[in-house]
C-alpha atoms as a PDB file:
ATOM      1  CA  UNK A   1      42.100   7.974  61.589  1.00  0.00           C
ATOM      2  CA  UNK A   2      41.439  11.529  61.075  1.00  0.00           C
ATOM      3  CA  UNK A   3      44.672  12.325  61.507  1.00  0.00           C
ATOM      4  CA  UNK A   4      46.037   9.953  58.914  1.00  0.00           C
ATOM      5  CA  UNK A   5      43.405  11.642  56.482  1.00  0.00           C
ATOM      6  CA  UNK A   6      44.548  15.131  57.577  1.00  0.00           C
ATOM      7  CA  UNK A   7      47.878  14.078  57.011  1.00  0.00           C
ATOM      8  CA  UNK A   8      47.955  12.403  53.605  1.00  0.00           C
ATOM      9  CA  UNK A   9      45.789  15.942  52.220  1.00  0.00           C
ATOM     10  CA  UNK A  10      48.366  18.260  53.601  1.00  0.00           C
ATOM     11  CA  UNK A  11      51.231  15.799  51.708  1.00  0.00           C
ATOM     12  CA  UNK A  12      48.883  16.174  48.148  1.00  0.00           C
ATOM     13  CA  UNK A  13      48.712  19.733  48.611  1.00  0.00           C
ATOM     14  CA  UNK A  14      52.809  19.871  48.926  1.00  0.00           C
ATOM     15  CA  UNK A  15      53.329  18.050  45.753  1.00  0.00           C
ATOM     16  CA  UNK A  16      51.098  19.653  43.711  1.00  0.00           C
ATOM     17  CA  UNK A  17      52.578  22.978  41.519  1.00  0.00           C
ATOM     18  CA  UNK A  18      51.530  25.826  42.800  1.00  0.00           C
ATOM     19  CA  UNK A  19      48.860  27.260  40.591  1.00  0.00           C
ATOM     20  CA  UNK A  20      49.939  30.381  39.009  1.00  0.00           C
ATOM     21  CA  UNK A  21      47.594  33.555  39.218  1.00  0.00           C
ATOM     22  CA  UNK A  22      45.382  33.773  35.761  1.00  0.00           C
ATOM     23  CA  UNK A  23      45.681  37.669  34.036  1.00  0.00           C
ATOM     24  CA  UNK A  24      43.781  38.711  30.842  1.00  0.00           C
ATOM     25  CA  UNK A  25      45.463  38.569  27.692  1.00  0.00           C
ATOM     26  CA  UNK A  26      47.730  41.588  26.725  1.00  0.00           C
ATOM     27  CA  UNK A  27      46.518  43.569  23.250  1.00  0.00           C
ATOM     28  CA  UNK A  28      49.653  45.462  21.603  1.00  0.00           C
ATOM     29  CA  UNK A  29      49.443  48.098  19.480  1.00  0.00           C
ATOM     30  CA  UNK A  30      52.092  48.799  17.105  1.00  0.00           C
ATOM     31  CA  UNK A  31      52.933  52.617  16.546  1.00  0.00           C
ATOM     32  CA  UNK A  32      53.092  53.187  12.986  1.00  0.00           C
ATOM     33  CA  UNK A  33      55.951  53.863  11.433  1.00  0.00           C
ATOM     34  CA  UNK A  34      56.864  57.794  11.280  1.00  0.00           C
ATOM     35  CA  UNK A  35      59.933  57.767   9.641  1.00  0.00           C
ATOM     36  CA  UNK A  36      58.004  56.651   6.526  1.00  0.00           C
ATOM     37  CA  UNK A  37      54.786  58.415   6.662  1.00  0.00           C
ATOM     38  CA  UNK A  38      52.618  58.071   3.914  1.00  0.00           C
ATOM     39  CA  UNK A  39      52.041  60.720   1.275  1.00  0.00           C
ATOM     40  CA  UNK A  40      49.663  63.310   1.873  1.00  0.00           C
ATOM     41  CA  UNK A  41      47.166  63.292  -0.667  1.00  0.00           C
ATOM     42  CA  UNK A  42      47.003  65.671  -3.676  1.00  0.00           C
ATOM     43  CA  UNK A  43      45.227  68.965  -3.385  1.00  0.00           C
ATOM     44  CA  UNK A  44      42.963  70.151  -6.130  1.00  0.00           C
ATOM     45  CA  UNK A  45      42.140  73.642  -6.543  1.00  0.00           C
ATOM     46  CA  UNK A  46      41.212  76.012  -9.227  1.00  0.00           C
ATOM     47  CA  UNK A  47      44.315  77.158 -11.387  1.00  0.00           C
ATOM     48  CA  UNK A  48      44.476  80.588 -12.973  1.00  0.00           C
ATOM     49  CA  UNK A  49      45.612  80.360 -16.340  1.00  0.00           C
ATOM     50  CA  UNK A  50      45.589  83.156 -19.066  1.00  0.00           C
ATOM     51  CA  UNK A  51      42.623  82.758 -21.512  1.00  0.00           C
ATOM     52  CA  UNK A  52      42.724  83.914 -24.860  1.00  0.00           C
ATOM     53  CA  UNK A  53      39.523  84.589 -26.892  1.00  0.00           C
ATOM     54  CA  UNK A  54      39.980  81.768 -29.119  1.00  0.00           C
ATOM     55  CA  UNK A  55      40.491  79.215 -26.293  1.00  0.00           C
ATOM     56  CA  UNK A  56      37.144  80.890 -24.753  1.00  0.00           C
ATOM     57  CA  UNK A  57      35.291  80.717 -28.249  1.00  0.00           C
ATOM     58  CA  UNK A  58      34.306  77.134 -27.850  1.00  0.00           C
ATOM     59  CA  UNK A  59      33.026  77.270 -23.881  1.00  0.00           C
ATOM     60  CA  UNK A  60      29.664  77.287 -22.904  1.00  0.00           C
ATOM     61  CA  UNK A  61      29.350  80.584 -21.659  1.00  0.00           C
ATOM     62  CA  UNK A  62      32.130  82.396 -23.180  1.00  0.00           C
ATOM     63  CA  UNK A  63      32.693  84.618 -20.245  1.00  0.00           C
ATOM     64  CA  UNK A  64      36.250  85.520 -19.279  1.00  0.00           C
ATOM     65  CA  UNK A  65      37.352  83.745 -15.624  1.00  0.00           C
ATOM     66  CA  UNK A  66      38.423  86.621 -14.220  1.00  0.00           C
ATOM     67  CA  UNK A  67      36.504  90.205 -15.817  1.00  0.00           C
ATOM     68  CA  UNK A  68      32.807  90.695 -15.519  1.00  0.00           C
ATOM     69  CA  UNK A  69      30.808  92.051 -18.606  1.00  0.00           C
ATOM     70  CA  UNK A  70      32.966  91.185 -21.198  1.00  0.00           C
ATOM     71  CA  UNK A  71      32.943  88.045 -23.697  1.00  0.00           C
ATOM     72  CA  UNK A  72      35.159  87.150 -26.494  1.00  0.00           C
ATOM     73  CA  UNK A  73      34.481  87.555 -30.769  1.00  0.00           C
ATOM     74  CA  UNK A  74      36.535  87.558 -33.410  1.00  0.00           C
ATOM     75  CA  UNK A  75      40.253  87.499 -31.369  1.00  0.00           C
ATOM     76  CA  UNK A  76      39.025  90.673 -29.681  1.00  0.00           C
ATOM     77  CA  UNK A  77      37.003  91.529 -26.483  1.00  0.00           C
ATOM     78  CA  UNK A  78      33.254  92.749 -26.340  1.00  0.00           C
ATOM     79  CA  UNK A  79      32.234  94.646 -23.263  1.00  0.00           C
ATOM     80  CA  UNK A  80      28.557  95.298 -22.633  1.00  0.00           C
ATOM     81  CA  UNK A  81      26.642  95.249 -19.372  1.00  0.00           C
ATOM     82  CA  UNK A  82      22.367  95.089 -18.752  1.00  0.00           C
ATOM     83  CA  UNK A  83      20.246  97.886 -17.500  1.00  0.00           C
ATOM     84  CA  UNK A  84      18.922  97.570 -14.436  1.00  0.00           C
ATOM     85  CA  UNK A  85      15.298  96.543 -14.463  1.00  0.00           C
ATOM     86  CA  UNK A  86      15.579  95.825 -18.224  1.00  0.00           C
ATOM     87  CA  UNK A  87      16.183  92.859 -20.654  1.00  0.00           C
ATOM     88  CA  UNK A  88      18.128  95.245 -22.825  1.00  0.00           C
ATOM     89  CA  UNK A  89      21.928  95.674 -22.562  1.00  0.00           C
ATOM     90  CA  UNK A  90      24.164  98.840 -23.577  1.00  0.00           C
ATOM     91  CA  UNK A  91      27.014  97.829 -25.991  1.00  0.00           C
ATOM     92  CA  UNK A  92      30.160  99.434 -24.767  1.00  0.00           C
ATOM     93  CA  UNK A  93      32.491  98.739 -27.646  1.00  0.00           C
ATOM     94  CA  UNK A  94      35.120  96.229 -28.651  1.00  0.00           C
ATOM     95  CA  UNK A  95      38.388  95.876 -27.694  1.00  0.00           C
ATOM     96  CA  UNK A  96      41.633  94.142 -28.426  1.00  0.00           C
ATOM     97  CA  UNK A  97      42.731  93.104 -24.642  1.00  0.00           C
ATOM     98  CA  UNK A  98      40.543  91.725 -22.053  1.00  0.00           C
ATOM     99  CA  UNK A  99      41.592  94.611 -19.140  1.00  0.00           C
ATOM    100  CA  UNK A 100      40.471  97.392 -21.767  1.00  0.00           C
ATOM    101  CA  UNK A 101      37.103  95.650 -21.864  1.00  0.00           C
ATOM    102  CA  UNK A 102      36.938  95.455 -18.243  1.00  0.00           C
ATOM    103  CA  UNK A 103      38.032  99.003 -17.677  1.00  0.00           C
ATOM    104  CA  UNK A 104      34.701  99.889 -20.020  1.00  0.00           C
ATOM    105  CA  UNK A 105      32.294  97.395 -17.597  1.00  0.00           C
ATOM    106  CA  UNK A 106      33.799  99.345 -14.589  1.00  0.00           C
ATOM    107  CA  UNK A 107      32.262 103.087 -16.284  1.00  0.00           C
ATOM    108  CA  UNK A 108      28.563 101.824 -17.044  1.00  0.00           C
ATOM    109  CA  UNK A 109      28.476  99.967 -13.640  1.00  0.00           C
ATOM    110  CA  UNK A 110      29.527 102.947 -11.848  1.00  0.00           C
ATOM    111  CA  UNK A 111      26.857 104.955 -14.013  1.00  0.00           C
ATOM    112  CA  UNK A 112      24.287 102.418 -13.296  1.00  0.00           C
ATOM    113  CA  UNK A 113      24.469 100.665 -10.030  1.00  0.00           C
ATOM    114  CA  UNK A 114      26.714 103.609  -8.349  1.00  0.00           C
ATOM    115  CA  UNK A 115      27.682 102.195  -4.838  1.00  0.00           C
ATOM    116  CA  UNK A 116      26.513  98.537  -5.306  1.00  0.00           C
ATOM    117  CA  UNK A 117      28.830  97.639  -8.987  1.00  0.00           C
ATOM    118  CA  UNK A 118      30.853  94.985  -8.617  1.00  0.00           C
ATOM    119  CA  UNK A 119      34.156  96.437 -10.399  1.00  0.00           C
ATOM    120  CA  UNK A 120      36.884  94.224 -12.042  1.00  0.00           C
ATOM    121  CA  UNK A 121      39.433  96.770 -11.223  1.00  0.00           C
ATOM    122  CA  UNK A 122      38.400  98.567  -8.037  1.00  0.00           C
ATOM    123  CA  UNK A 123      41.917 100.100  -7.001  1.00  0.00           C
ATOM    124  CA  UNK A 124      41.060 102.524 -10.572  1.00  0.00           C
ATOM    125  CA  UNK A 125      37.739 103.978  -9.436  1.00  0.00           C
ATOM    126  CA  UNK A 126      38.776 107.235  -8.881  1.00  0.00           C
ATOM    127  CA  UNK A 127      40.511 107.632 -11.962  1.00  0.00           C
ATOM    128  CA  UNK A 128      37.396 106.662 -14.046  1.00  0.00           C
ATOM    129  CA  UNK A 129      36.194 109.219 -16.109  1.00  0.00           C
ATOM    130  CA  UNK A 130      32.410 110.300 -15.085  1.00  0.00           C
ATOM    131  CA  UNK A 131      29.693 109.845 -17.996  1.00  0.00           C
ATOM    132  CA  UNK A 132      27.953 113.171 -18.661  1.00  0.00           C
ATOM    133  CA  UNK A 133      24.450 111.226 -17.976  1.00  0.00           C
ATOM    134  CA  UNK A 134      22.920 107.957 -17.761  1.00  0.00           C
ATOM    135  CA  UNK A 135      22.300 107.691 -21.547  1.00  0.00           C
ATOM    136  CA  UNK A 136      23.900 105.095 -23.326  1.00  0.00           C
ATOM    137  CA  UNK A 137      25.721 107.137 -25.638  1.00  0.00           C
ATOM    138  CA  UNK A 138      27.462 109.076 -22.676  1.00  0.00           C
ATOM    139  CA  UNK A 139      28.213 105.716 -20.892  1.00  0.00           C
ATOM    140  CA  UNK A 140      29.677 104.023 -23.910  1.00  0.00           C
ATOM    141  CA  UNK A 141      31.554 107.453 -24.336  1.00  0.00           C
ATOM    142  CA  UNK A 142      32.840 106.889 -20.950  1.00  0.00           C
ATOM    143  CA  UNK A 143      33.733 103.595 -20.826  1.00  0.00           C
ATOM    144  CA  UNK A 144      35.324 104.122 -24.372  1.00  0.00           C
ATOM    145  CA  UNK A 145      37.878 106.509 -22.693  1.00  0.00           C
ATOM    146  CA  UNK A 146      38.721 104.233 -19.427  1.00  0.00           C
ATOM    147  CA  UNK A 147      39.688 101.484 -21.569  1.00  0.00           C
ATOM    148  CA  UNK A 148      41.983 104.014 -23.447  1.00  0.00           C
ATOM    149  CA  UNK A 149      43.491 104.658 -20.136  1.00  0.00           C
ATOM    150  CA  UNK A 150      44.028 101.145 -19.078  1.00  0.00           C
ATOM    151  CA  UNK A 151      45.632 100.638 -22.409  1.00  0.00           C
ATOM    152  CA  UNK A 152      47.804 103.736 -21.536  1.00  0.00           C
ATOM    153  CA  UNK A 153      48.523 101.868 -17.949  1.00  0.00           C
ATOM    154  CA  UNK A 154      49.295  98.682 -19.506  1.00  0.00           C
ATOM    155  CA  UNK A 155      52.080 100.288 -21.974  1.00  0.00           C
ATOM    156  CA  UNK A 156      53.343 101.827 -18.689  1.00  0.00           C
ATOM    157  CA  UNK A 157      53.983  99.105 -16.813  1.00  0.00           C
ATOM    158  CA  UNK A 158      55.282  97.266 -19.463  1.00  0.00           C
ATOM    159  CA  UNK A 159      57.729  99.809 -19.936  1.00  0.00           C
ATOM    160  CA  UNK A 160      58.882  99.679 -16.239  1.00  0.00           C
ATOM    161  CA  UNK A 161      59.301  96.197 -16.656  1.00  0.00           C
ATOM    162  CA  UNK A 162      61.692  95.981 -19.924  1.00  0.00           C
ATOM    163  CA  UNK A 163      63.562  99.162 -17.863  1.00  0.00           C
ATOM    164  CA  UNK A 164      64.330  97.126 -14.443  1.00  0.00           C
ATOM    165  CA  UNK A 165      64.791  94.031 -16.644  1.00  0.00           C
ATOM    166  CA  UNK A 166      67.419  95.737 -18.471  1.00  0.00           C
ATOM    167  CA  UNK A 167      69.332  97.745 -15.810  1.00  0.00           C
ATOM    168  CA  UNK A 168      69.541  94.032 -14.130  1.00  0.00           C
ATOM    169  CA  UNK A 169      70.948  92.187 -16.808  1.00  0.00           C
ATOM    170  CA  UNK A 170      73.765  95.136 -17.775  1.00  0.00           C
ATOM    171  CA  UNK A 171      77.045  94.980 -15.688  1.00  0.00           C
ATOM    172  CA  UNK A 172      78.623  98.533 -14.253  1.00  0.00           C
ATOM    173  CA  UNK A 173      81.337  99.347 -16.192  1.00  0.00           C
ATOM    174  CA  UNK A 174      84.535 100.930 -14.125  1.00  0.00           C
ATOM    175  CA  UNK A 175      86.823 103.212 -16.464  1.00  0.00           C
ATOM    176  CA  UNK A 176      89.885 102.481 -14.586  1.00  0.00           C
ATOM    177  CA  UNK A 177      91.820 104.969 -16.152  1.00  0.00           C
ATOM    178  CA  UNK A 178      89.380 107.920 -15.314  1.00  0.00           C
ATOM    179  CA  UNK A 179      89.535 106.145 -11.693  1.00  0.00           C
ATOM    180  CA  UNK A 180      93.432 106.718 -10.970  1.00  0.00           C
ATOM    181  CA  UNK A 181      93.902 109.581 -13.672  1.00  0.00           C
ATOM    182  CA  UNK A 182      95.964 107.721 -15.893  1.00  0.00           C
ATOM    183  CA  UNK A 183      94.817 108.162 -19.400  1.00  0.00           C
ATOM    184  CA  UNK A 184      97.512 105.404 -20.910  1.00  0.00           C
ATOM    185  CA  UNK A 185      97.150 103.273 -18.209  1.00  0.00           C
ATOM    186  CA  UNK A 186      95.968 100.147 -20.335  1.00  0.00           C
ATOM    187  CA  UNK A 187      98.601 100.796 -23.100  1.00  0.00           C
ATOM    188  CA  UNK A 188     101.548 101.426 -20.816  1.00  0.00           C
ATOM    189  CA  UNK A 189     100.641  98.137 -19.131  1.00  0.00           C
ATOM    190  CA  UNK A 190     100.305  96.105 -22.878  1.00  0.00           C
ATOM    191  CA  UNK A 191     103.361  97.648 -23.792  1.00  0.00           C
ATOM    192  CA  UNK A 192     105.250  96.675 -20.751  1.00  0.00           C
ATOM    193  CA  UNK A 193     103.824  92.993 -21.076  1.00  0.00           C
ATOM    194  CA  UNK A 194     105.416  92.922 -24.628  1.00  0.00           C
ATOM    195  CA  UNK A 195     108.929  94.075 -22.934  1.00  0.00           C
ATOM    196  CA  UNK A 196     111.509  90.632 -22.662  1.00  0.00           C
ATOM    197  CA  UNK A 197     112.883  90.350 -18.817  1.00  0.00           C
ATOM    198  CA  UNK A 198     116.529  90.764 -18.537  1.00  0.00           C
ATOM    199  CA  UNK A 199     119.088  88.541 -18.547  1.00  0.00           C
ATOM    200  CA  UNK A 200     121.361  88.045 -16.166  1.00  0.00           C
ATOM    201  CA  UNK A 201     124.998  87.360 -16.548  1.00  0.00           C
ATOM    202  CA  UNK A 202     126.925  84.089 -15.646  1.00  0.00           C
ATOM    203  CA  UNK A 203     129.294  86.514 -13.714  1.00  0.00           C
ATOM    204  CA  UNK A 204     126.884  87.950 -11.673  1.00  0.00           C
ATOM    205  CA  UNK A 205     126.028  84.432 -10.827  1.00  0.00           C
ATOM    206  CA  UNK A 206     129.196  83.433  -9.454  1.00  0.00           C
ATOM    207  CA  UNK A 207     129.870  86.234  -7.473  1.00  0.00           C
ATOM    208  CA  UNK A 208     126.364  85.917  -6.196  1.00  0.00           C
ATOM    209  CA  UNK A 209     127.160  82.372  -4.847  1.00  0.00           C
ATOM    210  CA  UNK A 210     130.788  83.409  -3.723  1.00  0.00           C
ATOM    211  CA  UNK A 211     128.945  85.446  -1.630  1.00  0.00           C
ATOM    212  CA  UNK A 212     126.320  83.136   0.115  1.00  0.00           C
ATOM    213  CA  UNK A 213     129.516  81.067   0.907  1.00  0.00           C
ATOM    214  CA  UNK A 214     131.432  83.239   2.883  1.00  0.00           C
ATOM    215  CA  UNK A 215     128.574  85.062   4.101  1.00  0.00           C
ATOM    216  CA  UNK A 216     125.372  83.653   6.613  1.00  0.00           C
ATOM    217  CA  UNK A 217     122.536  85.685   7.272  1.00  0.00           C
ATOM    218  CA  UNK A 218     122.112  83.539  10.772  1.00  0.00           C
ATOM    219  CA  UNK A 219     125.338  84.688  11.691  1.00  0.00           C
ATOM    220  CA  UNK A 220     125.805  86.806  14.226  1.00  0.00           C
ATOM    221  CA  UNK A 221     129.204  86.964  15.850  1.00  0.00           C
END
């Protein structure tokens, strides 16, 4: 009997499927596509744009983005700068270009804070004139005649400018006559474009082709 019941398990077991082995699932992760990326996004920064006085007229502050100690009235430039330890300020004149103006801050804070100034044009400090003393009349004298030199600077580079502009834009002219030493070199060759070809006769013709008859170039026995 236990053999019959042996028997009939070991038959169920053969014709059941074999179970197959259980695995997790599988998580795929799509790359994404890089022959589309997407666009990078914008970058803001601060843009340096060339102020006027009147466009700086209506701003808060009124100071220039770039110079130190100067602020804009009338169209023109006023440089001035504060004395140390004081609420008063020197007045150091008024000017019609903002890098004049500058060139003035650059004397009184050279005068006043020597080592420690903060200059607007600091490549120029040894060609700043020296005030005569810390008063405010020899510091405005001073900074009167740097911003005549930064005008003088100005006109000078602008002149360099217009010069390699215009050697750029004119061509190199070639005397061709003066080249090969033949003064009538340009009239010799309009007069010899104005000269009809000659003609050539119907007798010349024939004899021409008489020729190339009786005669092969490829010939040569």
């Amino acid at each position: 009997m236990a053999d019959q019941t042996q028997s009939s398990n070991v038959k169920k077991q053969l014709n059941q499927p074999p179970s197959l082995p259980q695995f997790p699932p599988l998580s795929v992760s799509i790359p994404p596509d890089v022959s589309n990326p997407p666009p990078p996004p914008p970058i803001v920064g601060p843009s340096i744009t060339t102020m006027s006085p009147s466009s700086l007229a209506g701003s808060p502050t009124g100071k220039h983005p770039l110079y130190r100690g100067i602020r804009p009235r009338g169209g023109k430039w006023v440089s001035e700068i504060r004395e140390p330890r004081k609420t008063t300020r020197i007045w150091l004149g008024t000017y019609p270009k903002a890098e004049m103006a500058a060139a003035a801050y650059d004397v009184a804070a050279l005068a006043l804070k020597g080592n420690e100034a903060i200059l607007n044009f600091p490549e120029d400090v040894l060609r700043y004139p020296v005030p005569g003393s810390a008063s405010p009349a020899d510091i405005r004298k001073a900074a009167a005649t740097a911003a005549t030199m930064k005008q003088d600077k100005i006109e000078e580079n602008k002149l360099e400018v217009d010069k390699v502009e215009k050697e750029g834009s004119e061509e190199e002219f070639i005397d061709i006559e003066a080249l090969f030493d033949m003064p009538n070199l340009l009239v010799d060759m309009a007069g010899g474009m104005m000269v009809s070809p000659p003609r050539m006769g119907n007798s010349d013709d024939r004899d021409l082709a008489e020729y190339n008859e009786t005669v092969s170039l490829w010939n040569y026995d």
